[in-house]
Protein backbone atom coordinates (compact mmCIF):
# COMPACT_ATOMS: atom_id res chain seq x y z
CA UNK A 1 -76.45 -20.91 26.08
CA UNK A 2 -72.84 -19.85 27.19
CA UNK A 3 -70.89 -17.57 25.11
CA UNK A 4 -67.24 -17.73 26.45
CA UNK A 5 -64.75 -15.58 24.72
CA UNK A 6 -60.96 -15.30 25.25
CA UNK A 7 -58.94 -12.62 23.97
CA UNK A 8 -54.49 -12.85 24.02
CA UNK A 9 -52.19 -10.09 24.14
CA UNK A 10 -50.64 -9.31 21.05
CA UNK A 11 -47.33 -7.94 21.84
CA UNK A 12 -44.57 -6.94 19.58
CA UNK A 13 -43.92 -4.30 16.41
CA UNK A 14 -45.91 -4.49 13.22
CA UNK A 15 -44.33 -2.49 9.94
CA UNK A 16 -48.08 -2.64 8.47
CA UNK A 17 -46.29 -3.67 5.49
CA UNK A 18 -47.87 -7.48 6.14
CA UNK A 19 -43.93 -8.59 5.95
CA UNK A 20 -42.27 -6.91 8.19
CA UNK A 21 -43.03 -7.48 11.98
CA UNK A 22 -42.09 -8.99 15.49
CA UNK A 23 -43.90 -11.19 17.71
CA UNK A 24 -42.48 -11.00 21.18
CA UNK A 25 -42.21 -14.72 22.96
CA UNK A 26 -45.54 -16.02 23.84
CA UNK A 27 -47.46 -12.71 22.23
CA UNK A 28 -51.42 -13.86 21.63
CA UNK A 29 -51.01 -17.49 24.43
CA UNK A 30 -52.22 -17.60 27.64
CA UNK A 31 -48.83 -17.06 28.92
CA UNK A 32 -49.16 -13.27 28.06
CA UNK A 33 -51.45 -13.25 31.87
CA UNK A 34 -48.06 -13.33 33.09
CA UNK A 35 -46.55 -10.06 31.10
CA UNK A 36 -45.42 -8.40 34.32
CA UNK A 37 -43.49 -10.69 35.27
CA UNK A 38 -41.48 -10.81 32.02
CA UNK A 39 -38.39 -8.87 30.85
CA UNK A 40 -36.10 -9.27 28.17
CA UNK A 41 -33.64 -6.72 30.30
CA UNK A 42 -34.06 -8.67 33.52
CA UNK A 43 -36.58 -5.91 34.57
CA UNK A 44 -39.95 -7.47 35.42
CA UNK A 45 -42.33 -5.95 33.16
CA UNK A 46 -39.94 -4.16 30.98
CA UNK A 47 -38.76 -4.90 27.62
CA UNK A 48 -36.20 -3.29 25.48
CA UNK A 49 -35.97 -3.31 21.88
CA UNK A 50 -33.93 -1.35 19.03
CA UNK A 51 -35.17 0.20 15.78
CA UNK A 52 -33.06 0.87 13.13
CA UNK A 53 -33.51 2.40 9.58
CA UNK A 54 -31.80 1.07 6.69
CA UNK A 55 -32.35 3.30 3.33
CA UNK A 56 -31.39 1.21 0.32
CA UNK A 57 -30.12 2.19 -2.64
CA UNK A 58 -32.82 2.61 -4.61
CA UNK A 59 -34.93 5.04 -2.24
CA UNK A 60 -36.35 2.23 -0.29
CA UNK A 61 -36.79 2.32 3.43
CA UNK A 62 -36.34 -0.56 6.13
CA UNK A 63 -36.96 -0.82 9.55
CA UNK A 64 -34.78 -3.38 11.43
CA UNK A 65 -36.71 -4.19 14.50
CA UNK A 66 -33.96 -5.87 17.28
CA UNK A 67 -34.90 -7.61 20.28
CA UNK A 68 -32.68 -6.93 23.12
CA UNK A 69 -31.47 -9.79 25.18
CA UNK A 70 -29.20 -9.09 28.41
């Protein structure tokens, strides 16, 4: 007996929250064996994102994840 097992990359932001998150393109497919190579700041291998914090009005707290694109 064989036992083949294949784990992806997960890659992205993840509030824990189970609503609030970001899966970067391709995060947890084979194409994630080619992460050095990608860039979202025309960078290989680098990636760029922006986090801001929104408070609400009633004492709430959200995160505003941004993917940055150039």
């Amino acid at each position: 007996m064989i036992l083949i097992i294949i784990f992806y990359i997960q890659v992205g932001f993840n509030a824990g929250d189970g609503v609030h998150y970001y899966s970067a393109p391709g995060a947890r497919t084979d194409s994630m064996k080619n992460l050095t190579t990608m860039s979202n700041i025309n960078i290989p291998g680098k990636f760029v994102f922006r986090l801001d914090q929104v408070e609400t009005g009633n004492g709430n707290i959200i995160y505003i994840i941004h993917y940055v694109c150039y």
